[in-house]
PDB file of N, CA and C in Angstrom:
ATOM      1  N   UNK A   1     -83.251 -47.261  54.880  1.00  0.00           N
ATOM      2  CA  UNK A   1     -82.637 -45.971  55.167  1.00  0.00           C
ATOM      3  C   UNK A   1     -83.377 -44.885  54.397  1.00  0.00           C
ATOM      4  N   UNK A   2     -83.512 -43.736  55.181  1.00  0.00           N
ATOM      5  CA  UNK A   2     -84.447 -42.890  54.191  1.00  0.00           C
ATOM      6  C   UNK A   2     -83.654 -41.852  53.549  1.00  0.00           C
ATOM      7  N   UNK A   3     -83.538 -41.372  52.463  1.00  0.00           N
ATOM      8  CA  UNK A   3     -83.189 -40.563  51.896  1.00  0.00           C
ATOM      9  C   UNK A   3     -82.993 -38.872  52.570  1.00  0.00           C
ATOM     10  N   UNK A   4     -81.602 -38.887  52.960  1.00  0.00           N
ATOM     11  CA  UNK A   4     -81.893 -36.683  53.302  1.00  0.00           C
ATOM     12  C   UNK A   4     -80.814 -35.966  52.185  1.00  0.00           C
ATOM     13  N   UNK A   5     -81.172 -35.879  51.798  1.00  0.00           N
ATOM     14  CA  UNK A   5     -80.650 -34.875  50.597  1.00  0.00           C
ATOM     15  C   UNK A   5     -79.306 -33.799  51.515  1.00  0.00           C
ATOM     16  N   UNK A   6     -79.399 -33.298  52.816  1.00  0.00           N
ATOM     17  CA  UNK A   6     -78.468 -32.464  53.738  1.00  0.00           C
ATOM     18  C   UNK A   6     -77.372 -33.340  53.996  1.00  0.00           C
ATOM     19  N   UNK A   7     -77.118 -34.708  53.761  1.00  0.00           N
ATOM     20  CA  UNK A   7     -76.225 -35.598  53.967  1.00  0.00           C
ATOM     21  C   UNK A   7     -75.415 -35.549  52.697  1.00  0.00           C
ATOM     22  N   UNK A   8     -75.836 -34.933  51.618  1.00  0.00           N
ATOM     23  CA  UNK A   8     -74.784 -35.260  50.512  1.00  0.00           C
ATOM     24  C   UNK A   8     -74.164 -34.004  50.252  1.00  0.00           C
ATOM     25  N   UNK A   9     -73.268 -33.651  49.240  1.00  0.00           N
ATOM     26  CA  UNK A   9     -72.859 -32.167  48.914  1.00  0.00           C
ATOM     27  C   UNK A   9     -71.650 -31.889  49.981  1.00  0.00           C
ATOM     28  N   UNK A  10     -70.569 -31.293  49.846  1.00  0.00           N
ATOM     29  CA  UNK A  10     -69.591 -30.040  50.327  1.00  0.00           C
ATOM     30  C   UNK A  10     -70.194 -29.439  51.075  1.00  0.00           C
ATOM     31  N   UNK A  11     -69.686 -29.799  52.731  1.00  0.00           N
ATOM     32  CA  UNK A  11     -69.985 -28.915  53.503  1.00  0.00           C
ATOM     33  C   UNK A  11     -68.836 -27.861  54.039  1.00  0.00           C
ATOM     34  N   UNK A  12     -69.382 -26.606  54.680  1.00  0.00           N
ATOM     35  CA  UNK A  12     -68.198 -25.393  54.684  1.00  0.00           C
ATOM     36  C   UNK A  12     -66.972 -26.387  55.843  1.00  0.00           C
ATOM     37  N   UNK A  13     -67.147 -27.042  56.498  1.00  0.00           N
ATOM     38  CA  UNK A  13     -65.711 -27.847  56.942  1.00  0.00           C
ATOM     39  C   UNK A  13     -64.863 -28.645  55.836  1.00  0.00           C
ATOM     40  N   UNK A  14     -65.393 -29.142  54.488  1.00  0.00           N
ATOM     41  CA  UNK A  14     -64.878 -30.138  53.449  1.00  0.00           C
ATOM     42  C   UNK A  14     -64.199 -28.884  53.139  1.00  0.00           C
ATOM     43  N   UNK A  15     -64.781 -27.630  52.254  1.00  0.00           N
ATOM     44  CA  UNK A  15     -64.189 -26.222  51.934  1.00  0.00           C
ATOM     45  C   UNK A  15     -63.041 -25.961  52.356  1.00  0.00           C
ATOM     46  N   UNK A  16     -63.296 -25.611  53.797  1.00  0.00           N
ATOM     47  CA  UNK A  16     -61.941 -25.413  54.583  1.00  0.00           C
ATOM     48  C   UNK A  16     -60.817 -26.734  54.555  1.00  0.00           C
ATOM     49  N   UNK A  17     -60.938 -27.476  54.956  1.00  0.00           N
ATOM     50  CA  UNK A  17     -59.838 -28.550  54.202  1.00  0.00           C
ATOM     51  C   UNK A  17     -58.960 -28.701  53.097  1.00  0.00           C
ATOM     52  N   UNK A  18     -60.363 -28.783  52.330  1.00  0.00           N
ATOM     53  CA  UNK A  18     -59.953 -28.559  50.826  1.00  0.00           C
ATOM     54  C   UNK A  18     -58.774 -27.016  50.590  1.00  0.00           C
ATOM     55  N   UNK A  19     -59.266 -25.903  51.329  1.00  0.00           N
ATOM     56  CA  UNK A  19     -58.271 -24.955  51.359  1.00  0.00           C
ATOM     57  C   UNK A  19     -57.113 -25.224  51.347  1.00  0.00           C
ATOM     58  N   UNK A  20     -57.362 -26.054  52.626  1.00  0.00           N
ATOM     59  CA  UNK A  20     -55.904 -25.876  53.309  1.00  0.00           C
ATOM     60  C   UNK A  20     -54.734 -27.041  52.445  1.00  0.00           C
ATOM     61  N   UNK A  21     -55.018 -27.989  51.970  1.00  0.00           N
ATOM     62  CA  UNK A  21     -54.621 -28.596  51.223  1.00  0.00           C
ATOM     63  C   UNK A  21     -54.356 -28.028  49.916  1.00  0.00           C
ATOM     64  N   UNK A  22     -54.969 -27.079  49.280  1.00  0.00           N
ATOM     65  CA  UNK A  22     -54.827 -26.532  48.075  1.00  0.00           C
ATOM     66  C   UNK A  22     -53.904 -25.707  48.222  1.00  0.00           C
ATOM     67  N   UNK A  23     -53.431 -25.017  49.131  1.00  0.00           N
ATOM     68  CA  UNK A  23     -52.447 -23.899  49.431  1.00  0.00           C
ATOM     69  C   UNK A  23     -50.937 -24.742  49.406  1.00  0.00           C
ATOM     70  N   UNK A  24     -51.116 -26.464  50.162  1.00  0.00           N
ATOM     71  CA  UNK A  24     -49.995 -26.473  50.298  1.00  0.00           C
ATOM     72  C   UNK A  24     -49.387 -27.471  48.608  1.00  0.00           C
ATOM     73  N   UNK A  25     -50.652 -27.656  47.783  1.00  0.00           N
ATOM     74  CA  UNK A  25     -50.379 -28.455  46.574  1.00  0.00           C
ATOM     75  C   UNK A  25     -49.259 -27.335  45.655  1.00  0.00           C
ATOM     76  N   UNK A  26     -48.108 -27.736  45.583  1.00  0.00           N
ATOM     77  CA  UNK A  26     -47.543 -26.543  44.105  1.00  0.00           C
ATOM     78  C   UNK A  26     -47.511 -27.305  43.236  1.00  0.00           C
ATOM     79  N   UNK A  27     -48.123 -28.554  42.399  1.00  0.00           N
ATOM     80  CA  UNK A  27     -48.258 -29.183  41.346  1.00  0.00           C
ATOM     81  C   UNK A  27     -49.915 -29.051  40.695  1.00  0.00           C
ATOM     82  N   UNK A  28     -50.690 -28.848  41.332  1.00  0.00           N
ATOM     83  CA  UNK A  28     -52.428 -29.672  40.974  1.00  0.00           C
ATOM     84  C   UNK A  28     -52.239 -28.777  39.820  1.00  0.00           C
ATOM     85  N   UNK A  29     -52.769 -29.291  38.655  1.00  0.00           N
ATOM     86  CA  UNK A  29     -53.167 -28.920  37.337  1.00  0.00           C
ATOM     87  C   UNK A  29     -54.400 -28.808  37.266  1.00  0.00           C
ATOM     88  N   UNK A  30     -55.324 -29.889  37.961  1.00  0.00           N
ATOM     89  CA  UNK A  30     -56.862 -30.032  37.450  1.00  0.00           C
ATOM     90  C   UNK A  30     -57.244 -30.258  38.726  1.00  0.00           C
ATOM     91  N   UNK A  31     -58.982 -29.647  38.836  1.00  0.00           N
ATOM     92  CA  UNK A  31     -59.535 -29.885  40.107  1.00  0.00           C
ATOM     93  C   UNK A  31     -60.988 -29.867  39.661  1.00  0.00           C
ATOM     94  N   UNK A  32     -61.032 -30.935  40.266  1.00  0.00           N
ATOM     95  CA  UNK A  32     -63.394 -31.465  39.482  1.00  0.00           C
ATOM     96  C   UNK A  32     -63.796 -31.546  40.605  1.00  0.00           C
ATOM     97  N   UNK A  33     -65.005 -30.330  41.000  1.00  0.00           N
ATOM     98  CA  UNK A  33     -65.707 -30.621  42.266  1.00  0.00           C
ATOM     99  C   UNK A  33     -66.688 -30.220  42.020  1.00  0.00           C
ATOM    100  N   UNK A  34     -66.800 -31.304  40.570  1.00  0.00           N
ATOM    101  CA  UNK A  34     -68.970 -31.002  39.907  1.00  0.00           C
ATOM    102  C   UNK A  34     -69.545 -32.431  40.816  1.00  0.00           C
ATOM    103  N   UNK A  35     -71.083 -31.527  40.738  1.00  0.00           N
ATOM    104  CA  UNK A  35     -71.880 -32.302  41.584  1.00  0.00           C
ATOM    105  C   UNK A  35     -71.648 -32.303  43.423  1.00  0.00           C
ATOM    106  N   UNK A  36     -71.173 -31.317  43.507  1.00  0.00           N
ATOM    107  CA  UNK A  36     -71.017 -30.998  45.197  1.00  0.00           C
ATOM    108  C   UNK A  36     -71.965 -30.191  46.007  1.00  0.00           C
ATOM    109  N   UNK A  37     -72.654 -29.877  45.155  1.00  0.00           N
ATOM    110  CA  UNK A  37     -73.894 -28.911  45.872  1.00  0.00           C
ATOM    111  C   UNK A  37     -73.418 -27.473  45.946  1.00  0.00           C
ATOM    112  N   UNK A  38     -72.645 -26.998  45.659  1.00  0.00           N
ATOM    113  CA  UNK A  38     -71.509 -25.899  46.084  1.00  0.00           C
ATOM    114  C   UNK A  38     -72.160 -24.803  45.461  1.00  0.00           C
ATOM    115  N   UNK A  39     -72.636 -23.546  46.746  1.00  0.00           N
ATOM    116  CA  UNK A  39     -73.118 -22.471  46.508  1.00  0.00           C
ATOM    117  C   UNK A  39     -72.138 -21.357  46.899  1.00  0.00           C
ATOM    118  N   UNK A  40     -72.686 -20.289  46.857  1.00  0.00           N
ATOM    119  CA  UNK A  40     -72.088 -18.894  46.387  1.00  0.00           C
ATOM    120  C   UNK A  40     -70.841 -19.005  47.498  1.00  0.00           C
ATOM    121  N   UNK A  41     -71.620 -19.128  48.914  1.00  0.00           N
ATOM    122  CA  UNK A  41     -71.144 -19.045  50.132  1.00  0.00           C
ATOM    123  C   UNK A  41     -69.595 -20.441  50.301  1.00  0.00           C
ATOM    124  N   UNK A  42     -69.878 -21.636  49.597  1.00  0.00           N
ATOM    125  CA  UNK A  42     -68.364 -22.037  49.547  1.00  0.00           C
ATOM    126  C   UNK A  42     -67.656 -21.418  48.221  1.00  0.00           C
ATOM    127  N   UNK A  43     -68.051 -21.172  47.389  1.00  0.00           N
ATOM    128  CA  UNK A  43     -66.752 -20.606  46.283  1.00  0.00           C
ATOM    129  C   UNK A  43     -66.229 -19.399  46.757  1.00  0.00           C
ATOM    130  N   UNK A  44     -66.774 -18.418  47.963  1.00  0.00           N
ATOM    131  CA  UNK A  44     -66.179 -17.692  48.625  1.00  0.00           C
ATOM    132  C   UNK A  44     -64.997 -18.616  49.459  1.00  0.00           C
ATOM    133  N   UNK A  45     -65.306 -19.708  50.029  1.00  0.00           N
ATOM    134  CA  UNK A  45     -64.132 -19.835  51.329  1.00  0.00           C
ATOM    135  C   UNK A  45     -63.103 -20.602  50.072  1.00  0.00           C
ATOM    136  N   UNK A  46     -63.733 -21.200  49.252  1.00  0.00           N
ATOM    137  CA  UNK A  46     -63.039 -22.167  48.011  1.00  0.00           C
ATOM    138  C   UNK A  46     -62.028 -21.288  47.436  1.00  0.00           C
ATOM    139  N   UNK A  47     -62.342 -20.071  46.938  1.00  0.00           N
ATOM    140  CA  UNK A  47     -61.334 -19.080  46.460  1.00  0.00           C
ATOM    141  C   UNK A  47     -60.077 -18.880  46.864  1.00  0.00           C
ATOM    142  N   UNK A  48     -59.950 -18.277  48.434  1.00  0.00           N
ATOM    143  CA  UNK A  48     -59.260 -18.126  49.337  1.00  0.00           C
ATOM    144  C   UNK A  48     -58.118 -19.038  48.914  1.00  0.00           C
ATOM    145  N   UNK A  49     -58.614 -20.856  48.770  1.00  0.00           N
ATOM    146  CA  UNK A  49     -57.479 -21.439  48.326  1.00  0.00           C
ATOM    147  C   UNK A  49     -56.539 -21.554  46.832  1.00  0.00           C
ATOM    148  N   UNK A  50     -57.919 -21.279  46.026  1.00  0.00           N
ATOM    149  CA  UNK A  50     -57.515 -21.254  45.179  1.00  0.00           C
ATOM    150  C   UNK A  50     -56.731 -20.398  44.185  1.00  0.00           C
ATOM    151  N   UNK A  51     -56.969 -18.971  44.636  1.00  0.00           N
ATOM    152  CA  UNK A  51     -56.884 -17.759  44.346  1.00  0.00           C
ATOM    153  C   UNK A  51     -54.831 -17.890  44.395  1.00  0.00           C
ATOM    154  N   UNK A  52     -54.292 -18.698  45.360  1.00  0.00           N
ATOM    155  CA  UNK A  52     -53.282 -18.623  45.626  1.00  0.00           C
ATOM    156  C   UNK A  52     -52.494 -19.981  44.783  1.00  0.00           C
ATOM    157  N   UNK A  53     -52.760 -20.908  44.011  1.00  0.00           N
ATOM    158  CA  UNK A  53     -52.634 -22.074  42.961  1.00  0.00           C
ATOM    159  C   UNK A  53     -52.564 -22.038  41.682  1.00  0.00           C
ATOM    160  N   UNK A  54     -51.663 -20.857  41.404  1.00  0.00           N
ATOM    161  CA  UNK A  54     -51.213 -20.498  40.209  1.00  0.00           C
ATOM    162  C   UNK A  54     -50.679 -21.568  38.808  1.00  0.00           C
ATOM    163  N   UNK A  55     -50.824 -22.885  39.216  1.00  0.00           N
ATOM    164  CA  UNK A  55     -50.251 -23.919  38.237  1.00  0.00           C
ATOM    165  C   UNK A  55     -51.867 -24.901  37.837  1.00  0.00           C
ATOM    166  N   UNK A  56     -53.105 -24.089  38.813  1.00  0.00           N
ATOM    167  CA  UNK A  56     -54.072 -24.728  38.353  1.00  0.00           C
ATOM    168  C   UNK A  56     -54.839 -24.403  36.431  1.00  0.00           C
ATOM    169  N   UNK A  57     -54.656 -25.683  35.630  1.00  0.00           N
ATOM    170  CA  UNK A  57     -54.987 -25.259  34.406  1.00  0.00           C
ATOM    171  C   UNK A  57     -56.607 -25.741  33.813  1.00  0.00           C
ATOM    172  N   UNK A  58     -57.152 -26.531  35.156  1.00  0.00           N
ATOM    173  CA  UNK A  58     -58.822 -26.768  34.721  1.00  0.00           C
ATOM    174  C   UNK A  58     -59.294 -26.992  36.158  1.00  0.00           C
ATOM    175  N   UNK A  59     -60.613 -26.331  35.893  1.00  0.00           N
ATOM    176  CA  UNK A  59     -61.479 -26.461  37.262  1.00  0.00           C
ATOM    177  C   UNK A  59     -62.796 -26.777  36.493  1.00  0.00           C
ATOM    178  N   UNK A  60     -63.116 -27.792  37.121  1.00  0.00           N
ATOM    179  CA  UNK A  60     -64.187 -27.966  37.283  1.00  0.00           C
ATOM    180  C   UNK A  60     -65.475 -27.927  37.920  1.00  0.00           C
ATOM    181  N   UNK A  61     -66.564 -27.143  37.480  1.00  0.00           N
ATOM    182  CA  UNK A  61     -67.059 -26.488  39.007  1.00  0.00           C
ATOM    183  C   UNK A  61     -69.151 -26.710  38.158  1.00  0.00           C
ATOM    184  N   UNK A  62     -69.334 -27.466  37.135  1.00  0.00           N
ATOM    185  CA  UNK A  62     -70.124 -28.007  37.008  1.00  0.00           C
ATOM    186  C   UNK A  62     -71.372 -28.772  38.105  1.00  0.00           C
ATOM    187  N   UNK A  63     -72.726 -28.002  37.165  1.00  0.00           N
ATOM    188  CA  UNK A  63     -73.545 -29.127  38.263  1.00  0.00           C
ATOM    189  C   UNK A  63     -73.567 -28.719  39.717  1.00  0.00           C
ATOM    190  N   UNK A  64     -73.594 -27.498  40.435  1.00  0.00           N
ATOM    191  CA  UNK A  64     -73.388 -26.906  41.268  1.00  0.00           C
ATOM    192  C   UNK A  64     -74.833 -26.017  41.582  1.00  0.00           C
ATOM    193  N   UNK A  65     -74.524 -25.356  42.461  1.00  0.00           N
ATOM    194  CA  UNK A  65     -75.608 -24.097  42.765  1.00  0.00           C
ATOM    195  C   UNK A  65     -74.661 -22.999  43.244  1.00  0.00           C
ATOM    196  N   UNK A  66     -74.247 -22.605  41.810  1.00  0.00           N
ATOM    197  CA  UNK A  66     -73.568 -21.313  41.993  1.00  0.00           C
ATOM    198  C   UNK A  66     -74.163 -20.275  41.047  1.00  0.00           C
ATOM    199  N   UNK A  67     -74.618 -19.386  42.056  1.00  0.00           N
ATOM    200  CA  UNK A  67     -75.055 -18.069  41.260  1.00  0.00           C
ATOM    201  C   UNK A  67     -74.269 -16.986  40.783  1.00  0.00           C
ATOM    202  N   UNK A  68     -74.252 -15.463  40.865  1.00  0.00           N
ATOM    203  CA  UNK A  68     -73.953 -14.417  40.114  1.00  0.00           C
ATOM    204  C   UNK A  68     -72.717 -14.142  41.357  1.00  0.00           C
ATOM    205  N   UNK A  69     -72.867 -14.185  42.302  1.00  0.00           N
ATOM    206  CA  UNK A  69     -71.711 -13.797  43.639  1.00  0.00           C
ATOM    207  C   UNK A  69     -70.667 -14.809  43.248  1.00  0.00           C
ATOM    208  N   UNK A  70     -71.076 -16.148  43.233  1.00  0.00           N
ATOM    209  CA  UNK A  70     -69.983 -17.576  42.982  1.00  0.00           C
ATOM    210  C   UNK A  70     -69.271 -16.856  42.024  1.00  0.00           C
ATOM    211  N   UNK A  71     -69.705 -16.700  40.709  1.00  0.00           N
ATOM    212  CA  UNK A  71     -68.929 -16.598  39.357  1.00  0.00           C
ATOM    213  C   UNK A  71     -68.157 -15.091  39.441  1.00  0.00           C
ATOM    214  N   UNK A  72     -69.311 -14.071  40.022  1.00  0.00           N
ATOM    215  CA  UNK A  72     -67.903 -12.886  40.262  1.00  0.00           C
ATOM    216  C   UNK A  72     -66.459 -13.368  41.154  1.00  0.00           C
ATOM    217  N   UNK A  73     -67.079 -14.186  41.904  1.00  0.00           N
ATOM    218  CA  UNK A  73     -65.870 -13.985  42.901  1.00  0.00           C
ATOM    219  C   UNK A  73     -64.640 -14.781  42.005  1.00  0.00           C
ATOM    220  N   UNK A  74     -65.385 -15.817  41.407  1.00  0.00           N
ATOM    221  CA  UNK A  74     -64.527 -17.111  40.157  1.00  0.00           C
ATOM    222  C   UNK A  74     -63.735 -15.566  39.285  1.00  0.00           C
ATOM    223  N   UNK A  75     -64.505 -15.005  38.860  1.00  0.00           N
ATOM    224  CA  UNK A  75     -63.696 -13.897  38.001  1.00  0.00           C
ATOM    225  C   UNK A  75     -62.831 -13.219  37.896  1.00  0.00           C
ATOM    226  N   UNK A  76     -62.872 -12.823  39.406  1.00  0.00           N
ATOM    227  CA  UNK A  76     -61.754 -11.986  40.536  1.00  0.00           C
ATOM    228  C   UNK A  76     -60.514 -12.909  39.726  1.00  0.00           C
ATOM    229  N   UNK A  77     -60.305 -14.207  40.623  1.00  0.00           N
ATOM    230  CA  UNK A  77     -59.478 -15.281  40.311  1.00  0.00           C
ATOM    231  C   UNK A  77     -58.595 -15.320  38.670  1.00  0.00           C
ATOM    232  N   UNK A  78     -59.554 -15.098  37.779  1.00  0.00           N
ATOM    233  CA  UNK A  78     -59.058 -15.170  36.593  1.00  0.00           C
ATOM    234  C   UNK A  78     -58.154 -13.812  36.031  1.00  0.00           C
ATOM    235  N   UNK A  79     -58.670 -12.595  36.976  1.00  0.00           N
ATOM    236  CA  UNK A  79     -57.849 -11.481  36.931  1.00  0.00           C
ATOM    237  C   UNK A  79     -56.505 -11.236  36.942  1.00  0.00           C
ATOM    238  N   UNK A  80     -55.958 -12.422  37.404  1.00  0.00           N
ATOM    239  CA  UNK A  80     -54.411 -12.106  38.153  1.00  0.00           C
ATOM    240  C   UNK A  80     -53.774 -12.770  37.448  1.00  0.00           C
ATOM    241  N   UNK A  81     -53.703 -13.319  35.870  1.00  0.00           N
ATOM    242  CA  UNK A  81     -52.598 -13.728  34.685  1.00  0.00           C
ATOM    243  C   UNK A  81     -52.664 -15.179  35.494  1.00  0.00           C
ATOM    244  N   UNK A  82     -53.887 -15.828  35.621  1.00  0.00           N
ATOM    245  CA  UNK A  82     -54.061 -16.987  36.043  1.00  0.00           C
ATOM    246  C   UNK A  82     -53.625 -18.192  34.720  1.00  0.00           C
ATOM    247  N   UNK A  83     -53.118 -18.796  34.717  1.00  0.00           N
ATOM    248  CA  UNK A  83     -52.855 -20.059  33.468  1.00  0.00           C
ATOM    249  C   UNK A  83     -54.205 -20.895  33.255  1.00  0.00           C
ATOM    250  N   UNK A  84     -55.099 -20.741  34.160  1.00  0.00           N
ATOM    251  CA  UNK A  84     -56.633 -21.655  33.618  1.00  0.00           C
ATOM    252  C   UNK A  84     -56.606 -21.487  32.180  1.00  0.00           C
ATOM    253  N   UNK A  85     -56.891 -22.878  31.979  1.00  0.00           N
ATOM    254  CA  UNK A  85     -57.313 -22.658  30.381  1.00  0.00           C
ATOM    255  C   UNK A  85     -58.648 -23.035  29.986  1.00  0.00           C
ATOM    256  N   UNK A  86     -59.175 -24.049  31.472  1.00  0.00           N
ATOM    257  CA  UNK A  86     -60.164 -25.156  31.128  1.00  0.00           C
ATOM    258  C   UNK A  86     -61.426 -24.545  32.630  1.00  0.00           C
ATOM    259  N   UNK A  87     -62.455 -23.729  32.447  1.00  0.00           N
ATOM    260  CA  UNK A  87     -63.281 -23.440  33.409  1.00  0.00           C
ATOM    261  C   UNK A  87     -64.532 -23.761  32.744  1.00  0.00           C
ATOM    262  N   UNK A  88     -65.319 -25.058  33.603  1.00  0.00           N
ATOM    263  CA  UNK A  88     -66.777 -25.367  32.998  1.00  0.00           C
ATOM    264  C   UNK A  88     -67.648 -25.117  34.870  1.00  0.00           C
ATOM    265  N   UNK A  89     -68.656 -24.398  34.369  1.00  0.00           N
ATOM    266  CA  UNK A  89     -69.661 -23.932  35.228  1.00  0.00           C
ATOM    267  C   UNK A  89     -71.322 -23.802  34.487  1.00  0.00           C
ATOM    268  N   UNK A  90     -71.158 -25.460  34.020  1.00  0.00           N
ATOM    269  CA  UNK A  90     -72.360 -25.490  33.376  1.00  0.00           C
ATOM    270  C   UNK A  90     -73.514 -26.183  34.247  1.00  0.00           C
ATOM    271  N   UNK A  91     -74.592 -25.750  34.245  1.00  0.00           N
ATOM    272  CA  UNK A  91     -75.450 -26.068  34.991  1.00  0.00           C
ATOM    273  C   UNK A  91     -75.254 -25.372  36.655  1.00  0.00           C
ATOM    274  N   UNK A  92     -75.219 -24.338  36.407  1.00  0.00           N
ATOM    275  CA  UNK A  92     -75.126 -23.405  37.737  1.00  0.00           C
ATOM    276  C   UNK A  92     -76.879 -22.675  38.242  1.00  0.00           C
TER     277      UNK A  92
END
């Protein structure tokens, strides 16, 4: 089998899922989605869900390809008396 690198990683349909499931979680505390390939363009649709998961207290968003748009938009998020206590975005 040969190796394609486009087969691995979060694609914008996993995103949207993942939304929609995150909207209807009112418990998740923690969410690790290091090592997903995840660029600017899903932490935009990623937000959307998350932005609304006020009991989330660690994200994990490590090991990614998120640039300066990803982390503003992550920032937005932290604006609104969010309870995160635990945000790692190392290796972006």
């Amino acid at each position: 089998m040969e190796y394609e690198r486009g087969l691995f990683g979060m694609k914008i349909v996993d995103a949207q899922y993942l939304v929609r499931y995150v909207r209807c979680a009112q418990t998740l505390a923690q969410l690790k989605l290091n090592c997903n390939m995840i660029d600017d363009e899903l932490v935009k649709i990623l937000m959307q869900g998350l932005m609304e998961c006020r009991m989330l207290v660690s994200l994990n968003l490590a090991h990614n390809k998120i640039g300066d748009r990803g982390a503003r938009r992550i920032a937005k998020m932290l604006d609104r008396g969010y309870v995160l206590s635990e945000l790692d975005l190392s290796d972006n």
